[in-house]
Protein backbone atom coordinates (compact mmCIF):
# COMPACT_ATOMS: atom_id res chain seq x y z
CA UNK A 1 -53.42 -47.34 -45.06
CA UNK A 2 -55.29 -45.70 -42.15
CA UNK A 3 -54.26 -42.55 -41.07
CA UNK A 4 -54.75 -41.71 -37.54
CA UNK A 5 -56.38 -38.81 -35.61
CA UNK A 6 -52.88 -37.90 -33.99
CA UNK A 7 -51.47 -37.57 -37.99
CA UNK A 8 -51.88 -33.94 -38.68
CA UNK A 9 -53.15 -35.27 -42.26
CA UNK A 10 -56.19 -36.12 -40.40
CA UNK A 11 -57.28 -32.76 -40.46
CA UNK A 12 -56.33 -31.30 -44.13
CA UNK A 13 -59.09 -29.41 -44.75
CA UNK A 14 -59.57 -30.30 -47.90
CA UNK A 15 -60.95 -33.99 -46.37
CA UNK A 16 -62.90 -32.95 -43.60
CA UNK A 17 -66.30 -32.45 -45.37
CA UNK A 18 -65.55 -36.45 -46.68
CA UNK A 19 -64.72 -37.15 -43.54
CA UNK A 20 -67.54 -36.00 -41.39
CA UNK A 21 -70.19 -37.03 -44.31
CA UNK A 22 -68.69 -40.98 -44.16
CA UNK A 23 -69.02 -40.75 -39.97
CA UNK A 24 -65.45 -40.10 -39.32
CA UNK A 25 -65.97 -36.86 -37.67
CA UNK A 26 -68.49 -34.92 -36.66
CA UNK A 27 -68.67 -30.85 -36.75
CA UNK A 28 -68.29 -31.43 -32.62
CA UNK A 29 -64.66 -32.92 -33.53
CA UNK A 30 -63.58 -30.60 -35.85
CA UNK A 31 -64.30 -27.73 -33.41
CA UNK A 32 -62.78 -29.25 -30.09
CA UNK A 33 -59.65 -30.18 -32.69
CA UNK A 34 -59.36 -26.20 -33.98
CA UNK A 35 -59.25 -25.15 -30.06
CA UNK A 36 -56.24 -27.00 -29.65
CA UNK A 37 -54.29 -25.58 -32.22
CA UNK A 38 -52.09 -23.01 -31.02
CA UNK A 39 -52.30 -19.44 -32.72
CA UNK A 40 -49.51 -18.43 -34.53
CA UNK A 41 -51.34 -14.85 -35.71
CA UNK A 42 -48.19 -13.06 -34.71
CA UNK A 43 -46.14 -15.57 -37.15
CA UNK A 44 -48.17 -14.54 -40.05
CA UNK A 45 -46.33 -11.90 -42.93
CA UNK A 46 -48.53 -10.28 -45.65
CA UNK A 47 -48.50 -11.16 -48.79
CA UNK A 48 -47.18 -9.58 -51.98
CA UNK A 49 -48.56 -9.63 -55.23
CA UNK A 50 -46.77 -8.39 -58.35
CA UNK A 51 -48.61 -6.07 -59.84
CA UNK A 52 -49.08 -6.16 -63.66
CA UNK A 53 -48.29 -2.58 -65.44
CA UNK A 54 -51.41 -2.13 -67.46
CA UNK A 55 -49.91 0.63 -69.73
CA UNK A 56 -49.26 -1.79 -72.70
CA UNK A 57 -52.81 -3.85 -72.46
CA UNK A 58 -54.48 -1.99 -75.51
């Protein structure tokens, strides 16, 4: 199964390195893809991290 450049699994970023070293992509594509992503900065919420209590690690 082929995935196409319109599938947004195209672009996981965990593939692109494999992608652009077997000729898929190049860096060039990568970069005019990222421009066309709309920012969602202003979407974004922090993250919270429990907090261990340390007062009973002796």
């Amino acid at each position: 199964m082929t995935i196409s450049r319109e599938d947004p699994r195209f672009w996981d970023v965990r593939l692109l390195e494999r992608r652009i070293r077997h000729g898929l992509l190049n860096k060039k594509d990568v970069e005019k893809h990222l421009k066309t992503l709309p920012d969602v900065a202003d979407k974004a919420a922090p993250a919270v991290l429990d907090e261990e209590d340390d007062s009973n690690a002796e």
